[in-house]
N, C-alpha and C. Protein backbone atom coordinates (compact mmCIF):
# COMPACT_ATOMS: atom_id res chain seq x y z
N UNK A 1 -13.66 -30.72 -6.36
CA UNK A 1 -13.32 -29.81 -5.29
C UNK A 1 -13.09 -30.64 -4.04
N UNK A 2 -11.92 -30.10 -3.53
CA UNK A 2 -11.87 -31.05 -2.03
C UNK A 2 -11.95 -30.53 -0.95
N UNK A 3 -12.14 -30.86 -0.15
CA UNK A 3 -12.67 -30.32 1.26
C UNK A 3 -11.26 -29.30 1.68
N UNK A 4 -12.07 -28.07 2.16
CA UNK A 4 -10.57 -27.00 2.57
C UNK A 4 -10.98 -26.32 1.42
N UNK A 5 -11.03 -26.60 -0.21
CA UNK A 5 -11.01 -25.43 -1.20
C UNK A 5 -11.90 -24.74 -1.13
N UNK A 6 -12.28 -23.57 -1.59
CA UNK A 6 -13.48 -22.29 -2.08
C UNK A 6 -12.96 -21.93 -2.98
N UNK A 7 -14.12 -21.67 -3.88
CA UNK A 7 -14.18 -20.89 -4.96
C UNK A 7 -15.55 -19.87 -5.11
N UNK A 8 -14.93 -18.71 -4.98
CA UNK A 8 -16.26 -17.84 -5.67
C UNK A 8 -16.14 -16.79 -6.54
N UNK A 9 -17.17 -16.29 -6.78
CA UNK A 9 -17.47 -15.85 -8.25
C UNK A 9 -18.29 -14.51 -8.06
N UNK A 10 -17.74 -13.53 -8.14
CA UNK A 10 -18.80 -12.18 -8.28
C UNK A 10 -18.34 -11.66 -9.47
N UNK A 11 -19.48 -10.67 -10.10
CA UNK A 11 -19.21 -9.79 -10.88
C UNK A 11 -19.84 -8.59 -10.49
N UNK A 12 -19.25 -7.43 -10.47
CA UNK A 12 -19.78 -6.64 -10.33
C UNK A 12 -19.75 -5.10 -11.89
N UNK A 13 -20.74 -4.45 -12.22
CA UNK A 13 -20.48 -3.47 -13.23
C UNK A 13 -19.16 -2.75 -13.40
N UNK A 14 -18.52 -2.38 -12.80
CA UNK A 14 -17.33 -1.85 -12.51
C UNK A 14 -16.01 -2.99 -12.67
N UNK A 15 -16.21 -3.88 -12.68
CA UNK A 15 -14.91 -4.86 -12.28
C UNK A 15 -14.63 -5.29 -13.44
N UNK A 16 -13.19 -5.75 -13.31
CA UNK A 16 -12.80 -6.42 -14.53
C UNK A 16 -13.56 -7.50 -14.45
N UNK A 17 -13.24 -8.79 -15.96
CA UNK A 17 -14.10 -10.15 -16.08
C UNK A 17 -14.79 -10.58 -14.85
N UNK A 18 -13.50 -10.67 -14.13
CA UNK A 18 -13.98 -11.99 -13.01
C UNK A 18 -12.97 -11.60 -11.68
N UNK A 19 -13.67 -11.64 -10.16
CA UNK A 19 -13.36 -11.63 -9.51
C UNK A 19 -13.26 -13.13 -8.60
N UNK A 20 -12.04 -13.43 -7.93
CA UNK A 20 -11.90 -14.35 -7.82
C UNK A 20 -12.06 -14.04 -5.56
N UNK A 21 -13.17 -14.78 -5.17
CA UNK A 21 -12.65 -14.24 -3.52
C UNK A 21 -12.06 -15.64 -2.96
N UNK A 22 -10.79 -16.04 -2.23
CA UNK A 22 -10.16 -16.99 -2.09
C UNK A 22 -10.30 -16.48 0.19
N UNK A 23 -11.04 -16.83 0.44
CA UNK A 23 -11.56 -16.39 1.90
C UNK A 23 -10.10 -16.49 2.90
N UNK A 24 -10.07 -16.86 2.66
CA UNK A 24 -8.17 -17.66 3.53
C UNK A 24 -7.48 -15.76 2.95
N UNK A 25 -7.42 -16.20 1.59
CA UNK A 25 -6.44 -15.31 1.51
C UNK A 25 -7.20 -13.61 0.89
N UNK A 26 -8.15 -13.28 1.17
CA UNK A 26 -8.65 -11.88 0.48
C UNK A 26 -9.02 -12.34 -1.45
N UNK A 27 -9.57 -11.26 -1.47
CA UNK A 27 -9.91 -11.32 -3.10
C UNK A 27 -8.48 -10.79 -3.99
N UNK A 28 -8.57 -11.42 -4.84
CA UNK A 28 -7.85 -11.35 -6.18
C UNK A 28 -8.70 -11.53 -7.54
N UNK A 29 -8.19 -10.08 -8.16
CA UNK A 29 -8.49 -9.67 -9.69
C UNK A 29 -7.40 -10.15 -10.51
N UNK A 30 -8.23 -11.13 -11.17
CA UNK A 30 -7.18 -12.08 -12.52
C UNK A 30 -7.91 -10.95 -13.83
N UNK A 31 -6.87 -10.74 -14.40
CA UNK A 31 -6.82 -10.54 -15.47
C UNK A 31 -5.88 -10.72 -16.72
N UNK A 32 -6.49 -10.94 -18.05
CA UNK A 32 -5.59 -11.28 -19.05
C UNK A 32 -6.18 -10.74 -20.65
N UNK A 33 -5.98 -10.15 -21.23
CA UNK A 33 -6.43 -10.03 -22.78
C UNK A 33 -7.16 -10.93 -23.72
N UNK A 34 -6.64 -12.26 -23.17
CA UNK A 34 -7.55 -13.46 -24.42
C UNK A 34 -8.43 -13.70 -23.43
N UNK A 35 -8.46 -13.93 -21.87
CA UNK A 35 -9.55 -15.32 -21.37
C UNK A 35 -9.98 -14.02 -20.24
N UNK A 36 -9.45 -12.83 -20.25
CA UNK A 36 -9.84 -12.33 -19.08
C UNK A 36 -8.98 -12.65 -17.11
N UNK A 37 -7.83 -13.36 -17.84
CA UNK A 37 -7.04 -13.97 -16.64
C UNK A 37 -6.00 -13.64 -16.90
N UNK A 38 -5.32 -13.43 -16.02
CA UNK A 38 -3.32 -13.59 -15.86
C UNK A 38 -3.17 -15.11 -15.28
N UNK A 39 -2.30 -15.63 -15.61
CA UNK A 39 -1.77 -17.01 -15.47
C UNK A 39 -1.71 -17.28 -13.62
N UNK A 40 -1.82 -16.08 -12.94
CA UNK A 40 -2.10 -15.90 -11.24
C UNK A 40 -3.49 -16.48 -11.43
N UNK A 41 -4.35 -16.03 -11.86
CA UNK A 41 -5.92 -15.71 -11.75
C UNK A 41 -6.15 -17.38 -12.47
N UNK A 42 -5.74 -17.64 -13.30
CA UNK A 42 -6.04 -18.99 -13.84
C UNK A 42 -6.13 -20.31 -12.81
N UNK A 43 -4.46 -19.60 -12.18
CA UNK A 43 -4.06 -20.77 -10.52
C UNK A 43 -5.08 -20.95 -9.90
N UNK A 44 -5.48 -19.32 -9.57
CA UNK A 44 -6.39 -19.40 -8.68
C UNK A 44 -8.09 -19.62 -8.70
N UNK A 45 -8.10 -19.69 -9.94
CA UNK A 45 -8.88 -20.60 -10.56
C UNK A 45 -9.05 -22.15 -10.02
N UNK A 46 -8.58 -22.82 -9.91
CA UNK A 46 -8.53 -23.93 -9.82
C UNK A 46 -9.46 -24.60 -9.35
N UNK A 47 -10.44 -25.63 -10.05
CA UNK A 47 -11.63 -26.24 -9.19
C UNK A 47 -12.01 -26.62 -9.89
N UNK A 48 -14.37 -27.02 -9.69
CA UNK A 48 -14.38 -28.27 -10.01
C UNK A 48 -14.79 -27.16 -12.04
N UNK A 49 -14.55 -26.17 -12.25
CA UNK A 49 -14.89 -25.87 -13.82
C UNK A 49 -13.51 -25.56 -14.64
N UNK A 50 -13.83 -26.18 -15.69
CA UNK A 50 -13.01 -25.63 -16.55
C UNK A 50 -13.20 -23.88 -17.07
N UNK A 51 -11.83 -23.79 -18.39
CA UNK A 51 -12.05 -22.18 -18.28
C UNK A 51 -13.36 -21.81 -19.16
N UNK A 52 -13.77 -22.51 -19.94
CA UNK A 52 -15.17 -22.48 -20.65
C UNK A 52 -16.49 -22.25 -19.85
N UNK A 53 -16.45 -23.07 -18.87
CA UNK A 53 -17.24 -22.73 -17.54
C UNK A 53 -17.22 -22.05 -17.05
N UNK A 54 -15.99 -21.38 -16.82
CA UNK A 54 -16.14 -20.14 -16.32
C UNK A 54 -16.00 -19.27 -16.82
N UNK A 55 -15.82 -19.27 -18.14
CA UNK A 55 -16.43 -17.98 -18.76
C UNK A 55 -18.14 -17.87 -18.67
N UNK A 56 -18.41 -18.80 -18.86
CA UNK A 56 -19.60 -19.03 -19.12
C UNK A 56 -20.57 -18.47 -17.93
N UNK A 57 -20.07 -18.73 -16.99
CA UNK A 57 -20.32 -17.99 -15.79
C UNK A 57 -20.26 -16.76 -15.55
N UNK A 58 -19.39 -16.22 -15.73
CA UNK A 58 -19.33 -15.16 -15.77
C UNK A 58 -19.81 -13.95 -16.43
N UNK A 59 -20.01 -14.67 -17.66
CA UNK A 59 -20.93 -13.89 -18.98
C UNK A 59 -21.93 -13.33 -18.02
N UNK A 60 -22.59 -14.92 -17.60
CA UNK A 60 -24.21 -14.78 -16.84
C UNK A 60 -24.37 -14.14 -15.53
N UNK A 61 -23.22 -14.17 -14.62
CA UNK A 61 -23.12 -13.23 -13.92
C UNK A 61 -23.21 -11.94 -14.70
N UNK A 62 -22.30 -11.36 -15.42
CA UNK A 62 -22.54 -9.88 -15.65
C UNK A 62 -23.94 -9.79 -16.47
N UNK A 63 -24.49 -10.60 -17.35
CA UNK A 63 -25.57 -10.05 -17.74
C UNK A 63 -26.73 -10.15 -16.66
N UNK A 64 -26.92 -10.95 -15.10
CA UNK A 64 -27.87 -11.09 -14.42
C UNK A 64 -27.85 -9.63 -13.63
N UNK A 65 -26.21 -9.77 -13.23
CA UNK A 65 -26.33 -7.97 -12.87
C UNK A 65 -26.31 -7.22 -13.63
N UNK A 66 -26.11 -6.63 -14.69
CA UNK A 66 -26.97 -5.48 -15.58
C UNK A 66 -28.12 -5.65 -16.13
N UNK A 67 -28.77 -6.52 -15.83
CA UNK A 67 -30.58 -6.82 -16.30
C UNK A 67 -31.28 -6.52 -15.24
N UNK A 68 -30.98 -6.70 -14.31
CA UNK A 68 -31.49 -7.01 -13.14
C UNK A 68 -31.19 -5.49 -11.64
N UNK A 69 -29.81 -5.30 -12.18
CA UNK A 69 -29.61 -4.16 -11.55
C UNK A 69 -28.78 -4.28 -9.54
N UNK A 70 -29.05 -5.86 -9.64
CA UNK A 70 -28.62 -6.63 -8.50
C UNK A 70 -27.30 -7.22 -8.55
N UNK A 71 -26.70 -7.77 -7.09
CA UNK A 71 -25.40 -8.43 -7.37
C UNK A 71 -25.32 -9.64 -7.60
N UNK A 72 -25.14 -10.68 -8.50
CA UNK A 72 -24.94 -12.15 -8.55
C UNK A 72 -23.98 -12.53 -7.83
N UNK A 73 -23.80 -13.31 -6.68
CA UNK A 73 -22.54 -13.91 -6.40
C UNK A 73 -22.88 -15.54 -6.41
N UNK A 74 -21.18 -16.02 -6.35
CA UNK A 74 -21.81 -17.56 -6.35
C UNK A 74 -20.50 -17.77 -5.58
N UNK A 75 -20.89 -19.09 -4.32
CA UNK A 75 -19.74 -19.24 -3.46
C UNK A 75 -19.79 -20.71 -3.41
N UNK A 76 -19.05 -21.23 -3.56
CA UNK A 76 -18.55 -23.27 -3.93
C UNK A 76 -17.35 -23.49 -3.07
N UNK A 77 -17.73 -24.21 -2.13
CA UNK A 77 -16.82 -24.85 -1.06
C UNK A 77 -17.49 -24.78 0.35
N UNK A 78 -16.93 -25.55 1.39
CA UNK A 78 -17.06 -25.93 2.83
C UNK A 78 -17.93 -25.33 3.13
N UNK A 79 -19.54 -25.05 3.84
CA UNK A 79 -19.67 -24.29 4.80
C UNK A 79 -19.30 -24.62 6.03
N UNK A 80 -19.08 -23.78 6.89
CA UNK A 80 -19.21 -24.14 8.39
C UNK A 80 -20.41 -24.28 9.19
N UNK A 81 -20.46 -24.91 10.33
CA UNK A 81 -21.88 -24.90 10.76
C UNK A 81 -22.27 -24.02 11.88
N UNK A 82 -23.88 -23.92 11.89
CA UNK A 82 -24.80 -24.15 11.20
C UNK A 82 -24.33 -23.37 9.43
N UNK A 83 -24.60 -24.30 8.66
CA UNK A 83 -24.62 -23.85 7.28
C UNK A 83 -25.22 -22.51 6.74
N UNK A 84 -26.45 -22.32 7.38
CA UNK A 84 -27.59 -21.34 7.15
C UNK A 84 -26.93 -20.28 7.80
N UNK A 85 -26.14 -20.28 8.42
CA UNK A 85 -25.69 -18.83 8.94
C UNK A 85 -24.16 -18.69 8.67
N UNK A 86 -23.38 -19.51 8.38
CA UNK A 86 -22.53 -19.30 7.48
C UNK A 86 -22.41 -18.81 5.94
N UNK A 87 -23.17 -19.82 5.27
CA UNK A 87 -24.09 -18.77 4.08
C UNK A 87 -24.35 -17.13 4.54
N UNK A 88 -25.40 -17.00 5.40
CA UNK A 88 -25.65 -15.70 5.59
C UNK A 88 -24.21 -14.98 5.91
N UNK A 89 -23.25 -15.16 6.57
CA UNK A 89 -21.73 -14.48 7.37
C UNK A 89 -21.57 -14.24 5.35
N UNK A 90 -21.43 -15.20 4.66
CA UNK A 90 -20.67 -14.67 3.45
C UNK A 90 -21.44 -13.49 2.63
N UNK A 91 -22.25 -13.70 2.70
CA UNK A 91 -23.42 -12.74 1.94
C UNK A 91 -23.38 -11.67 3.07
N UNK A 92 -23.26 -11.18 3.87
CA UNK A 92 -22.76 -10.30 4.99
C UNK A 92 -21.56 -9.16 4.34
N UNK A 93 -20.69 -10.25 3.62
CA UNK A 93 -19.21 -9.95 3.35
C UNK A 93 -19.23 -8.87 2.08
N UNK A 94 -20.16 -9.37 1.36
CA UNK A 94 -20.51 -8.85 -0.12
C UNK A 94 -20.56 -7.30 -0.33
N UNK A 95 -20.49 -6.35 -1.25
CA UNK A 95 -20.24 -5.06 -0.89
C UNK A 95 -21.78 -5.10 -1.55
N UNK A 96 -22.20 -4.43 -0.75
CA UNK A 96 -23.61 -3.92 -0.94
C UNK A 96 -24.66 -4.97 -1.15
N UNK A 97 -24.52 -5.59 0.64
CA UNK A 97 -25.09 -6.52 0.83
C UNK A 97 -27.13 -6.78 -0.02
N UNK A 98 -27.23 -5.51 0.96
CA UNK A 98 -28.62 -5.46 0.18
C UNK A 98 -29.02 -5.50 -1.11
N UNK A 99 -28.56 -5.62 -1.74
CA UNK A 99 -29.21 -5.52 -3.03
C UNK A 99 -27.99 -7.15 -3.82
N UNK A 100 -27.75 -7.59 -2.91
CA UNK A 100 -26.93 -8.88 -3.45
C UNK A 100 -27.63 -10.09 -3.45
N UNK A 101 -27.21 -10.89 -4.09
CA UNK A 101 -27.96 -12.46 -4.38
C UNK A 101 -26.96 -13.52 -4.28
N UNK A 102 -26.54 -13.92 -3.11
CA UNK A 102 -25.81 -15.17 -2.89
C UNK A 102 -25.90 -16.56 -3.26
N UNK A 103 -25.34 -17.45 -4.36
CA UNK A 103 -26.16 -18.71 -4.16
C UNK A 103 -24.34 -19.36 -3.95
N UNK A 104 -24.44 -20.04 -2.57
CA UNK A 104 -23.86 -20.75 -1.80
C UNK A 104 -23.91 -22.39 -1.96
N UNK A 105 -22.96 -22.82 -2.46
CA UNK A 105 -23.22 -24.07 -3.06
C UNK A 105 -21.90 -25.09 -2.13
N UNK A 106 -22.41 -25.95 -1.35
CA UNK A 106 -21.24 -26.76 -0.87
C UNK A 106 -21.32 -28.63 -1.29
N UNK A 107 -20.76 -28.86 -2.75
CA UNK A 107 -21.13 -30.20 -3.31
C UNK A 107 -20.60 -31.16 -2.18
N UNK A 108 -19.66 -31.00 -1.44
CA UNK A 108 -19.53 -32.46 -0.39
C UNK A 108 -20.00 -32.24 0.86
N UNK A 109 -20.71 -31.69 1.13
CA UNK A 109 -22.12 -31.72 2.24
C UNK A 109 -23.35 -31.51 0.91
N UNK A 110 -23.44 -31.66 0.16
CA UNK A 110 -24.97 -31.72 -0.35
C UNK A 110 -25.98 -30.50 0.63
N UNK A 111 -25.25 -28.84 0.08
CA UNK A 111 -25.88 -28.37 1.06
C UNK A 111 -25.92 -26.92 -0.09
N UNK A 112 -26.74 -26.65 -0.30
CA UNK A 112 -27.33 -25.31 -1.70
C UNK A 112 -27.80 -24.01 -0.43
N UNK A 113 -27.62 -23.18 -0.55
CA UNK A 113 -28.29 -21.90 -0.34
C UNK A 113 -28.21 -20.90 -0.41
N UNK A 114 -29.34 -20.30 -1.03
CA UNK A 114 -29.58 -18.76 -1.71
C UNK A 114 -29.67 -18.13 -0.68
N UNK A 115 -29.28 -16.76 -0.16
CA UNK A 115 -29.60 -15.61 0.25
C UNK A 115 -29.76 -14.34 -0.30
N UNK A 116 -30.64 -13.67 -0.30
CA UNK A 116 -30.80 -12.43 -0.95
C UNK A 116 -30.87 -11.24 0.24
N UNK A 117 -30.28 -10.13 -0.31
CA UNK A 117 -30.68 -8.95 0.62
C UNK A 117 -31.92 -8.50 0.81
N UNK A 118 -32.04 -7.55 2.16
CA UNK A 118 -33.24 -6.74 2.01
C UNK A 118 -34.14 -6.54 0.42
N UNK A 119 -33.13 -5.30 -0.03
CA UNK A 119 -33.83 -4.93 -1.84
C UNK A 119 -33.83 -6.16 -2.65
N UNK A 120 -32.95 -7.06 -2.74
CA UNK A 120 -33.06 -8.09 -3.46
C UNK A 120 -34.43 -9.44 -2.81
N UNK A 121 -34.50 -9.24 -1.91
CA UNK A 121 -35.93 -9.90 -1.63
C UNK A 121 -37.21 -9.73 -1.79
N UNK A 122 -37.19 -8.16 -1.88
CA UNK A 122 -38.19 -7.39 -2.82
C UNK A 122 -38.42 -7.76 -4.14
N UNK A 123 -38.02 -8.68 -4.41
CA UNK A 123 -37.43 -8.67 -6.10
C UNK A 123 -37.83 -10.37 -6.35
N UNK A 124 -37.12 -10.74 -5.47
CA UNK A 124 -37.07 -12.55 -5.39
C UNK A 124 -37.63 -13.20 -4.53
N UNK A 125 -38.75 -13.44 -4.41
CA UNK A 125 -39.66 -14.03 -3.37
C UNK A 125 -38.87 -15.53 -2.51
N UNK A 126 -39.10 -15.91 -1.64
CA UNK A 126 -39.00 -17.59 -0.88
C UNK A 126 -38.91 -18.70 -2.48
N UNK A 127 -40.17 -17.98 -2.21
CA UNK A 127 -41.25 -19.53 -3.64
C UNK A 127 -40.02 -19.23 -4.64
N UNK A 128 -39.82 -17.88 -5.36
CA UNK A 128 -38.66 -18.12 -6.66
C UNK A 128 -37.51 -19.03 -6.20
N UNK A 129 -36.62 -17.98 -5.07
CA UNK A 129 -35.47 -19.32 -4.81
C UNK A 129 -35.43 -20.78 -4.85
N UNK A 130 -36.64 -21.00 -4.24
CA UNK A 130 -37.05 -22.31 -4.26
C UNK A 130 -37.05 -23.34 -5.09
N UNK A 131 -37.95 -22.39 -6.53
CA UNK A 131 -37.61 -23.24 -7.57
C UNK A 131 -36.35 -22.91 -8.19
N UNK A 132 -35.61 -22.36 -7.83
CA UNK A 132 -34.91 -22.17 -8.70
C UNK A 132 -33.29 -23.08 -7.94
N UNK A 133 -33.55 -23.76 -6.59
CA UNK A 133 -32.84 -24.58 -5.97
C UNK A 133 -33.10 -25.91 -6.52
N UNK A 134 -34.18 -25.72 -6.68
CA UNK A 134 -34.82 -27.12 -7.04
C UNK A 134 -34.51 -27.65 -8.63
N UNK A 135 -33.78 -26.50 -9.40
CA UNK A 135 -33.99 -26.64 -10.95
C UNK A 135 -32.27 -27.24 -10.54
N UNK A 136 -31.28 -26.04 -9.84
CA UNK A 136 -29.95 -26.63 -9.38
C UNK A 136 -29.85 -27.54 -8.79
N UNK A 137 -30.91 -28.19 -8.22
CA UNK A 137 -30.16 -29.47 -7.31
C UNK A 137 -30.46 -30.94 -8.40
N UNK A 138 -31.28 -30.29 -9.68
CA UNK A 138 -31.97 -31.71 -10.13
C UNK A 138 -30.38 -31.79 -11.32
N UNK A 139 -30.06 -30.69 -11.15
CA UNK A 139 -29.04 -30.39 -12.34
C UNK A 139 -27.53 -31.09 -11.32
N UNK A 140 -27.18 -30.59 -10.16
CA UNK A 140 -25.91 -31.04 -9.54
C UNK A 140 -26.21 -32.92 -9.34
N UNK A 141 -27.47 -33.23 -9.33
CA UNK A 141 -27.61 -34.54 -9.04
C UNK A 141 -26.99 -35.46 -10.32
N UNK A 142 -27.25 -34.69 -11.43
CA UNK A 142 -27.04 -35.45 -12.70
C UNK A 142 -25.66 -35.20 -12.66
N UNK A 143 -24.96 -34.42 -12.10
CA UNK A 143 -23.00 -34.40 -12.12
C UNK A 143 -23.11 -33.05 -13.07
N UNK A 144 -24.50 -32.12 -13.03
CA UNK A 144 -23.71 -30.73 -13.84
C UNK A 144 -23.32 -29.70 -13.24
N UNK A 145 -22.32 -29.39 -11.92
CA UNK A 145 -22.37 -28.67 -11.33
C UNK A 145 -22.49 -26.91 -12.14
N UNK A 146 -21.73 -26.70 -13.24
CA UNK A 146 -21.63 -25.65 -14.02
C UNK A 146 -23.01 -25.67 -14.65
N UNK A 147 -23.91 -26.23 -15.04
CA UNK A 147 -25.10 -26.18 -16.00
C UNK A 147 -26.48 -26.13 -14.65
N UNK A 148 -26.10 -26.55 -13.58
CA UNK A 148 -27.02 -26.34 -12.32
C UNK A 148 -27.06 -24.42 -12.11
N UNK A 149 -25.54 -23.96 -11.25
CA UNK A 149 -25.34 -22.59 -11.83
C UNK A 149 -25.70 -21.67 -12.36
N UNK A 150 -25.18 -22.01 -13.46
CA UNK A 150 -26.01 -21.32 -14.58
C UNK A 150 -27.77 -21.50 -14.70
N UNK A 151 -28.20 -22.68 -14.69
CA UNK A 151 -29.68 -22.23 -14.65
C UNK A 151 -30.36 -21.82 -13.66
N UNK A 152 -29.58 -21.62 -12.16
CA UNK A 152 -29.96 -20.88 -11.14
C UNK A 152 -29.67 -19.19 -10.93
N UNK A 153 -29.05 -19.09 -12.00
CA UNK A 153 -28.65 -17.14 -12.51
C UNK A 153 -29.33 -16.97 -12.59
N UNK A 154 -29.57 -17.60 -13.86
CA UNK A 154 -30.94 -17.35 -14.75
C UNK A 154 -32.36 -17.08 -14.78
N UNK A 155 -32.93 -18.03 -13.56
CA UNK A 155 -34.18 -17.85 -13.27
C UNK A 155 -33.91 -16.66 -12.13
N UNK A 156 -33.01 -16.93 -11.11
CA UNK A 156 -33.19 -15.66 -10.50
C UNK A 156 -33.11 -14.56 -10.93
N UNK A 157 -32.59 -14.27 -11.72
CA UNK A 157 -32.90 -13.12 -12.39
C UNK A 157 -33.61 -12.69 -13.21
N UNK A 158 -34.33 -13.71 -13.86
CA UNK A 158 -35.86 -13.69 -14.33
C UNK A 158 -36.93 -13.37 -13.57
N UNK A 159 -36.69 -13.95 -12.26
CA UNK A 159 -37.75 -13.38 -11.21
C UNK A 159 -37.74 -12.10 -11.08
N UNK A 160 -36.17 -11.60 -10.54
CA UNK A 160 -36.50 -10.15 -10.13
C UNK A 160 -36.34 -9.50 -11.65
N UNK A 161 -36.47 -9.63 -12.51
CA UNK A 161 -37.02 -8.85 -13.26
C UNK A 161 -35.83 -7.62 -14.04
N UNK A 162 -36.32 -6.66 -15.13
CA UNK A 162 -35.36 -5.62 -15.21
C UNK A 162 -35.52 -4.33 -13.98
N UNK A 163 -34.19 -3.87 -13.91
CA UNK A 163 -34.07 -2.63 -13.25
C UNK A 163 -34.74 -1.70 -13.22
């Protein structure tokens, strides 16, 4: 990923596969019959996962939000500064902020952060995020940005639990 790109990742119950939010330009819904994409949505795809990865992602997005009953989002690229409140501006953006789970990932500032809503903090304590930054950062250090991700769904949504 190079400096200037974003990529993020929501799923929500209602939506097709994968929503793609490209901040510059508004969100776009890729869709396709075999991968869940139209050859638009693939473009706009573009970054540091392949399409295996992001299926893979996405799976775990939709199963963290229907287990869990919360929103998974995941946002990869630039923050602006202060970071911590840019994070928060995106998780702001999210439809139904409260009950959403942001994990904000910017690999060329070496800069991770979770935000959760009101209801979703009820759910996911400080201490969970924590470890569960700590499980992603030991994972992005080794070069897995997609396998960091994914095991940061995971526990968060192990924390907060079923619906």
């Amino acid at each position: 990923m190079t400096v200037g790109e974003t990529q993020a990742l929501t799923r929500e119950e209602n939506e097709q596969p994968m929503t793609v939010l490209d901040h510059a330009g508004g969100p776009t819904l890729a869709e396709a019959p075999e991968l869940g994409l139209s050859q638009e949505g693939i473009d706009a795809l573009d970054g540091p996962f392949t399409t295996k990865q992001l299926l893979r992602l996405d799976h775990a997005l939709r199963i963290a939000n229907q287990t869990t009953g919360l929103t998974f989002s995941v946002y990869l690229g630039e923050l602006a500064e202060p970071l911590r409140e840019s994070a928060e501006q995106l998780h702001r953006q999210l439809d139904g902020a409260a009950k959403a789970v942001l994990i904000a990932a910017s690999p060329n500032q070496r800069v991770l952060e979770i935000i959760t809503g009101a209801d979703a903090r009820k759910r996911i304590s400080d201490r969970d995020a924590k470890l569960a930054a700590l499980s992603m950062a030991a994972a992005f250090a080794g070069g897995d940005l997609a396998g960091g991700v994914l095991a940061g769904i995971d526990q968060l949504a192990s924390h907060a639990g079923k619906s």
